[in-house]
PDB file of N, CA and C in Angstrom:
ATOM      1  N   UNK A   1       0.849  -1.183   0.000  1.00  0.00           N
ATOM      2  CA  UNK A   1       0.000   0.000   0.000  1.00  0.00           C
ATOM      3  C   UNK A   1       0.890   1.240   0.000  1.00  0.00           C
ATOM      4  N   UNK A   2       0.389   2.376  -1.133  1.00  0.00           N
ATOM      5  CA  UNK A   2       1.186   3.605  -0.636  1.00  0.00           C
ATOM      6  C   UNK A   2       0.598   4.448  -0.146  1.00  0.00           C
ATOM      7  N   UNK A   3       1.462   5.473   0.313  1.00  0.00           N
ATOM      8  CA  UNK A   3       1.067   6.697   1.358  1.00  0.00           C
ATOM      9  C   UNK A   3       0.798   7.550   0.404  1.00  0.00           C
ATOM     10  N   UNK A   4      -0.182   8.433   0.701  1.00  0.00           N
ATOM     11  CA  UNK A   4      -1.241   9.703   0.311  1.00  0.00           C
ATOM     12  C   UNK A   4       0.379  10.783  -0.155  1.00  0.00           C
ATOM     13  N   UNK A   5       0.814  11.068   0.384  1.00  0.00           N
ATOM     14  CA  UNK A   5       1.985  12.032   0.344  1.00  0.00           C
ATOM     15  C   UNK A   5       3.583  10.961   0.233  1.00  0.00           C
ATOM     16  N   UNK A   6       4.624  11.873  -0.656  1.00  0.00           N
ATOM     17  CA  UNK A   6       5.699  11.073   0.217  1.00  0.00           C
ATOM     18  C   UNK A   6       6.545  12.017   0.571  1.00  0.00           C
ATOM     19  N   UNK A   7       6.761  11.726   1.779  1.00  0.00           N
ATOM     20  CA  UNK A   7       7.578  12.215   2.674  1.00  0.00           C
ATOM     21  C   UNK A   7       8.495  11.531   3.647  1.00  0.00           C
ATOM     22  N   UNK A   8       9.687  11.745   3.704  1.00  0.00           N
ATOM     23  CA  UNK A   8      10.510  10.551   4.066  1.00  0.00           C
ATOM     24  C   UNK A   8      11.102  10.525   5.367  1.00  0.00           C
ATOM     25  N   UNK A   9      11.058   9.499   6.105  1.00  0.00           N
ATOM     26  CA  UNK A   9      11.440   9.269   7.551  1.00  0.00           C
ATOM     27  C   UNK A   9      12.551  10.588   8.210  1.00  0.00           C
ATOM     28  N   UNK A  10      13.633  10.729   6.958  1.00  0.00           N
ATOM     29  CA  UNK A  10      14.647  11.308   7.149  1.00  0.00           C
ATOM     30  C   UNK A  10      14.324  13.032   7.333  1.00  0.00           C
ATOM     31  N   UNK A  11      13.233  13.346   6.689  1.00  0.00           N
ATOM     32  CA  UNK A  11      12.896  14.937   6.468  1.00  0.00           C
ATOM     33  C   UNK A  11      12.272  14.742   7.834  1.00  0.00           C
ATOM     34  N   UNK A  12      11.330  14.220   8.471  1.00  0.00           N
ATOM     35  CA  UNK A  12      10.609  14.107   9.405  1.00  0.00           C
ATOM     36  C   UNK A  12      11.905  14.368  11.079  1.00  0.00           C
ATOM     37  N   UNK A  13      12.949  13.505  10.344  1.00  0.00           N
ATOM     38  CA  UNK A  13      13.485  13.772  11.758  1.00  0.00           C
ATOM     39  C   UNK A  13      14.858  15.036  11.512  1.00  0.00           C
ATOM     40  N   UNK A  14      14.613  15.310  10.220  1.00  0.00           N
ATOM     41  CA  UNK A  14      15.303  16.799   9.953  1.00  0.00           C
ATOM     42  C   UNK A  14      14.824  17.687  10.505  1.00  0.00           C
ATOM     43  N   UNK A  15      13.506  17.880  10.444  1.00  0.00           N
ATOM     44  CA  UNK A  15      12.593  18.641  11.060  1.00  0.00           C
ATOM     45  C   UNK A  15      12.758  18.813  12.835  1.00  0.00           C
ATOM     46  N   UNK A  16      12.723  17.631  13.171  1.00  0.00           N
ATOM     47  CA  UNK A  16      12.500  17.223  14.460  1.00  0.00           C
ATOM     48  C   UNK A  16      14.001  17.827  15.480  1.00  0.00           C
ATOM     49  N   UNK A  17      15.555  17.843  14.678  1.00  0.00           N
ATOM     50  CA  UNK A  17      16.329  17.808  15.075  1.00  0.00           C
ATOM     51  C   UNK A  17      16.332  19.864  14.638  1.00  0.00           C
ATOM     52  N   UNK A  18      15.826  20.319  13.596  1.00  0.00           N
ATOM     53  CA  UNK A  18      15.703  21.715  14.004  1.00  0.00           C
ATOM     54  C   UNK A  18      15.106  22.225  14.952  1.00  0.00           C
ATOM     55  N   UNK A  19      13.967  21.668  15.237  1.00  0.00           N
ATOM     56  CA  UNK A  19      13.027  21.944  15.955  1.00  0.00           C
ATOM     57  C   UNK A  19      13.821  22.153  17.461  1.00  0.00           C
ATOM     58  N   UNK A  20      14.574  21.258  17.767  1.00  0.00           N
ATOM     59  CA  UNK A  20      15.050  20.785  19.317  1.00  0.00           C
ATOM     60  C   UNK A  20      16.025  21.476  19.188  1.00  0.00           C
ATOM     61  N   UNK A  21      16.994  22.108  18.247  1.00  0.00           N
ATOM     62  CA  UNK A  21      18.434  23.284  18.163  1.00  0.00           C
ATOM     63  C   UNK A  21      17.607  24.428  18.499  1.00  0.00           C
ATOM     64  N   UNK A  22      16.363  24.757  18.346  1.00  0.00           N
ATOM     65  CA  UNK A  22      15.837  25.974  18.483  1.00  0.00           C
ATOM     66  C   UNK A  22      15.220  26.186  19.330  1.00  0.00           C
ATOM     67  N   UNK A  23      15.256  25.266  20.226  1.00  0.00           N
ATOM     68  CA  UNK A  23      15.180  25.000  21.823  1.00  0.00           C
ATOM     69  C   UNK A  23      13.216  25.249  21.725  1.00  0.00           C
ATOM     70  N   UNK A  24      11.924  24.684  21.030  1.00  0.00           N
ATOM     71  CA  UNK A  24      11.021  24.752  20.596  1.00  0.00           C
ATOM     72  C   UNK A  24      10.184  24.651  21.849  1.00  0.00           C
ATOM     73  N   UNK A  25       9.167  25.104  22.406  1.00  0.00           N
ATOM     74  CA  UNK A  25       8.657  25.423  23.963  1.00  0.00           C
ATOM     75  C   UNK A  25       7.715  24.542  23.524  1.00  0.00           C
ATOM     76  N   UNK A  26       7.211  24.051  24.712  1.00  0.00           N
ATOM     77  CA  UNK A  26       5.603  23.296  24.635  1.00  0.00           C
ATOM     78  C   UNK A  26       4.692  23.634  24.037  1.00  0.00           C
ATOM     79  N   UNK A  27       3.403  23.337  23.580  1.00  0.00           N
ATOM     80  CA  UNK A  27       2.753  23.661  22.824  1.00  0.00           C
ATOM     81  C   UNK A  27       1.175  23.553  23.632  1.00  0.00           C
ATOM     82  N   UNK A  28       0.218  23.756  23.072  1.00  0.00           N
ATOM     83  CA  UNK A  28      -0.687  23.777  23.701  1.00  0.00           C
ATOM     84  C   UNK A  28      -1.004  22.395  24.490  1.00  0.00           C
ATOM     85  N   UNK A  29      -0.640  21.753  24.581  1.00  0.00           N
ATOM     86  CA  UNK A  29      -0.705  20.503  25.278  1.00  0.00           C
ATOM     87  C   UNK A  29       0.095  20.621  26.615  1.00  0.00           C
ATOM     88  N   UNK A  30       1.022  21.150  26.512  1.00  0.00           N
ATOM     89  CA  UNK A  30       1.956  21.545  27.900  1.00  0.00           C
ATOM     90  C   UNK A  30       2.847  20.427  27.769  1.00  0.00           C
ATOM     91  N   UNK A  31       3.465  19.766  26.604  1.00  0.00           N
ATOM     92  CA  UNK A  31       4.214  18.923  26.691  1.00  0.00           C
ATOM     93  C   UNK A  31       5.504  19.081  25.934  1.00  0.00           C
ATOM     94  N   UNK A  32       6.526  18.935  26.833  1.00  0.00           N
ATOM     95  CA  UNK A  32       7.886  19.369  26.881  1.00  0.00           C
ATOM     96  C   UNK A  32       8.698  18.970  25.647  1.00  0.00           C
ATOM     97  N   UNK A  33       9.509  19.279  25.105  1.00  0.00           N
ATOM     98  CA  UNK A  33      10.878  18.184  24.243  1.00  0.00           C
ATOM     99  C   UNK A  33      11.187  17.348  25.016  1.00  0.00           C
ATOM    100  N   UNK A  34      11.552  17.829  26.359  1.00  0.00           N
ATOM    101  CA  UNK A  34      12.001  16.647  27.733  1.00  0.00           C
ATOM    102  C   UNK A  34      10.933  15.130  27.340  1.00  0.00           C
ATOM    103  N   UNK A  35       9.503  15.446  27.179  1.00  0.00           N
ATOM    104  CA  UNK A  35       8.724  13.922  27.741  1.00  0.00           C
ATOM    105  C   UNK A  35       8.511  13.515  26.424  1.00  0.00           C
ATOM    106  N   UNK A  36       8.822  14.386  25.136  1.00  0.00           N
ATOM    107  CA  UNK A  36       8.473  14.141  23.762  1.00  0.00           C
ATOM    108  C   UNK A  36       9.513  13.526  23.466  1.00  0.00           C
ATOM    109  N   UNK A  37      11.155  13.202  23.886  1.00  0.00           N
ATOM    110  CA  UNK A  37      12.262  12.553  23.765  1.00  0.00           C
ATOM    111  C   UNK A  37      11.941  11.110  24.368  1.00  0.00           C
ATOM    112  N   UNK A  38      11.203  11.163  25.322  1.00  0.00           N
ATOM    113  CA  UNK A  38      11.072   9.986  26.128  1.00  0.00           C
ATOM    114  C   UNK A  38      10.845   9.214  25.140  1.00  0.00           C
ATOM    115  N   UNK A  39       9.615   9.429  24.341  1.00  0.00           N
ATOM    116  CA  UNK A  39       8.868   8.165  23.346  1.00  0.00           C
ATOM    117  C   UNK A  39       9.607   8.746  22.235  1.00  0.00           C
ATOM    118  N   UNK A  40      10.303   9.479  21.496  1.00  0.00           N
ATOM    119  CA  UNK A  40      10.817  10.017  20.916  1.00  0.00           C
ATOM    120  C   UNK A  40      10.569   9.237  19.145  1.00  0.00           C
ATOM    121  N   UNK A  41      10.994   7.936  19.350  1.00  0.00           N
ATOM    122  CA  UNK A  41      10.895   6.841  18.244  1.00  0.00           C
ATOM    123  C   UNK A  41       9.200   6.716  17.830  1.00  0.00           C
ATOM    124  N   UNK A  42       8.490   6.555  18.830  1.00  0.00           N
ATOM    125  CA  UNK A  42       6.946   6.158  18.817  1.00  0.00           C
ATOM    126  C   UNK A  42       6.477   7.473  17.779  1.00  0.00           C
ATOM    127  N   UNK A  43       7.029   8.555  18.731  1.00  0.00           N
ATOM    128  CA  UNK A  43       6.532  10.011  18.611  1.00  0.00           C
ATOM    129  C   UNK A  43       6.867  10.365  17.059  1.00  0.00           C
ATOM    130  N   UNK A  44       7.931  10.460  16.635  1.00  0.00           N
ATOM    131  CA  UNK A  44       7.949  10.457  15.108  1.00  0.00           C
ATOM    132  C   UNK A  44       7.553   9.830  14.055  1.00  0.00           C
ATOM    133  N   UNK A  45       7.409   8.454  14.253  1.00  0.00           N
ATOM    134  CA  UNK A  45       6.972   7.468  13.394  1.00  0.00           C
ATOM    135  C   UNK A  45       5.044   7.768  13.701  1.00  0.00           C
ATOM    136  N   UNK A  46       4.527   8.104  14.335  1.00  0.00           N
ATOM    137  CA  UNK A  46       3.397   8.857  14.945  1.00  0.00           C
ATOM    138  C   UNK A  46       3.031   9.671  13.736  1.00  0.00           C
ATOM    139  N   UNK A  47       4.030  10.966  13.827  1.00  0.00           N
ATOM    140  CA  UNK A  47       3.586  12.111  12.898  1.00  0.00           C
ATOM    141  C   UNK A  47       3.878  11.930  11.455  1.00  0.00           C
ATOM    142  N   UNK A  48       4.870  10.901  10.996  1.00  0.00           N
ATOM    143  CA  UNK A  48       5.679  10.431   9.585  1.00  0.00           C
ATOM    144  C   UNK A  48       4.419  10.075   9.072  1.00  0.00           C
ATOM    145  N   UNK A  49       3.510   9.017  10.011  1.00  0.00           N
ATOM    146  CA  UNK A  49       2.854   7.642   9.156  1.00  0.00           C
ATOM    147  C   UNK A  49       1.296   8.550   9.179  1.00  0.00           C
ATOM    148  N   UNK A  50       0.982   9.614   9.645  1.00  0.00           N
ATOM    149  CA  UNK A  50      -0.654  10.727   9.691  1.00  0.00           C
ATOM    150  C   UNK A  50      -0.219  11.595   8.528  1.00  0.00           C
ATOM    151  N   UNK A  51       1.786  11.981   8.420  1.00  0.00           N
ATOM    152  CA  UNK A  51       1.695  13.278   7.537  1.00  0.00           C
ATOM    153  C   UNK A  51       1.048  12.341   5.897  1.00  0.00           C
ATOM    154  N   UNK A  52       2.199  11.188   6.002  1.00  0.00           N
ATOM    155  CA  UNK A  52       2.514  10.690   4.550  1.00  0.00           C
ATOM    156  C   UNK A  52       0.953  10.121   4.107  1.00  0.00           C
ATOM    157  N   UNK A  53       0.259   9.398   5.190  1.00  0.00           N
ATOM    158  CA  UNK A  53      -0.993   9.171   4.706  1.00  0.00           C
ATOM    159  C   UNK A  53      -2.245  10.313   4.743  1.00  0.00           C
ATOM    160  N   UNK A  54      -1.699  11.472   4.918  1.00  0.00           N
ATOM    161  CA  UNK A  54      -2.662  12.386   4.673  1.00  0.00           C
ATOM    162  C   UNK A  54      -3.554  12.983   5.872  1.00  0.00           C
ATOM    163  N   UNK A  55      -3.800  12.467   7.236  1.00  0.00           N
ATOM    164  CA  UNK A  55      -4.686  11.948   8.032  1.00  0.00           C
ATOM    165  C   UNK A  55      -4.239  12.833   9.234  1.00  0.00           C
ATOM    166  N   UNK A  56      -3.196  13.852   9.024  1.00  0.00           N
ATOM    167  CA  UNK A  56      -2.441  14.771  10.221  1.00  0.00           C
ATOM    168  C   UNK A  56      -2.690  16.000  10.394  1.00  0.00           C
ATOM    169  N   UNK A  57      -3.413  16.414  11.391  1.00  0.00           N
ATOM    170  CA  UNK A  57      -3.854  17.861  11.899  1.00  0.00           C
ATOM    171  C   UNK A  57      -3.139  18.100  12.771  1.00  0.00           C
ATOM    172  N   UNK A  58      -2.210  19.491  12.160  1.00  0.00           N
ATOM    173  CA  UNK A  58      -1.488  19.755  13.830  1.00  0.00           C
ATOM    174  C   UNK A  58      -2.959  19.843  14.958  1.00  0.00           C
ATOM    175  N   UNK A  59      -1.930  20.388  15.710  1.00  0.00           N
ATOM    176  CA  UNK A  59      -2.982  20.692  17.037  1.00  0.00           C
ATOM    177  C   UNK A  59      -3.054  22.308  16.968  1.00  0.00           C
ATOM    178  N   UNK A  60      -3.835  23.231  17.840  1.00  0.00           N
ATOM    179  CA  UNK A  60      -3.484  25.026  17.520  1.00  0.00           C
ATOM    180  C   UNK A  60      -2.107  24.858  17.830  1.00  0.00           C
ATOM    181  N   UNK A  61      -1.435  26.181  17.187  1.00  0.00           N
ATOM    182  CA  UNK A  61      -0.368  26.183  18.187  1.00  0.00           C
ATOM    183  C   UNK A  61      -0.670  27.620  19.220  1.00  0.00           C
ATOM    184  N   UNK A  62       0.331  27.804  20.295  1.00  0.00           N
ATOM    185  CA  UNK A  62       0.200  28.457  21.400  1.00  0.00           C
ATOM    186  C   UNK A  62       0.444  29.838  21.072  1.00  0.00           C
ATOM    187  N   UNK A  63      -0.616  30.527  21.088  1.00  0.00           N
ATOM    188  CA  UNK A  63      -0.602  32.032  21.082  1.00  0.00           C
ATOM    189  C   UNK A  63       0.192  32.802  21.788  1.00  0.00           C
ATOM    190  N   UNK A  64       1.453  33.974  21.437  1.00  0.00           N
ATOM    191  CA  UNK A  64       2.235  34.542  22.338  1.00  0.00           C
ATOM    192  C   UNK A  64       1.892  35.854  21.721  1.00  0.00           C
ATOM    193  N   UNK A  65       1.780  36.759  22.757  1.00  0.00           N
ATOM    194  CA  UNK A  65       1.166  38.253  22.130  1.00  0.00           C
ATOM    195  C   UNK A  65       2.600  38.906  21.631  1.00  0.00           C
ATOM    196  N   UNK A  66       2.427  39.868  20.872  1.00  0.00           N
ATOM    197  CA  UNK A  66       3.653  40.487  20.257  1.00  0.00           C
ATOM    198  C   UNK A  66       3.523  42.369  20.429  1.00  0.00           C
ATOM    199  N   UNK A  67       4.664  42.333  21.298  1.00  0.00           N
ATOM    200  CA  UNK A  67       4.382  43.952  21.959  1.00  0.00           C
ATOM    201  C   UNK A  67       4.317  44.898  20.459  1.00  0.00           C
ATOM    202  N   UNK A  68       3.318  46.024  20.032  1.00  0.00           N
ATOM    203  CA  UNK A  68       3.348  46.266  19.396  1.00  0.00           C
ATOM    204  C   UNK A  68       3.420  48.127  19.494  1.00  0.00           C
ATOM    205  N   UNK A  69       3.860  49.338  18.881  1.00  0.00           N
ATOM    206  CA  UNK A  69       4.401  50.530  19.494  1.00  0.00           C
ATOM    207  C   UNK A  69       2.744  51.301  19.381  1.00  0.00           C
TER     208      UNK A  69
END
């Protein structure tokens, strides 16, 4: 069977390894890089196998106000 999209294991954890250099804060879930490393393997192969088959909604992401003059 193929996937809806292709997108490859390797971009997924390209992504994943910018994400964590840019030191990326919790998200509306309140869940850390710290507990997202834990399952880390589960956790990517998670978002790889929803993006490539089409089936992946981020979640919101977390609103930060922006001081404005």
């Amino acid at each position: 069977m193929t996937k809806s999209f292709e997108i490859s294991k390797k971009l997924v954890w390209e992504a994943y390894k910018c994400f964590k250099a840019n030191e990326g804060a919790a998200g509306v879930d309140h869940e850390t890089i710290k507990q997202f490393d834990r399952h880390l393997k589960d956790n990517l192969y998670k978002i790889w196998n929803r993006m490539s088959s089409g089936s992946y909604f981020p979640p919101p992401v977390k609103g930060v106000p922006i001081p404005k003059k």
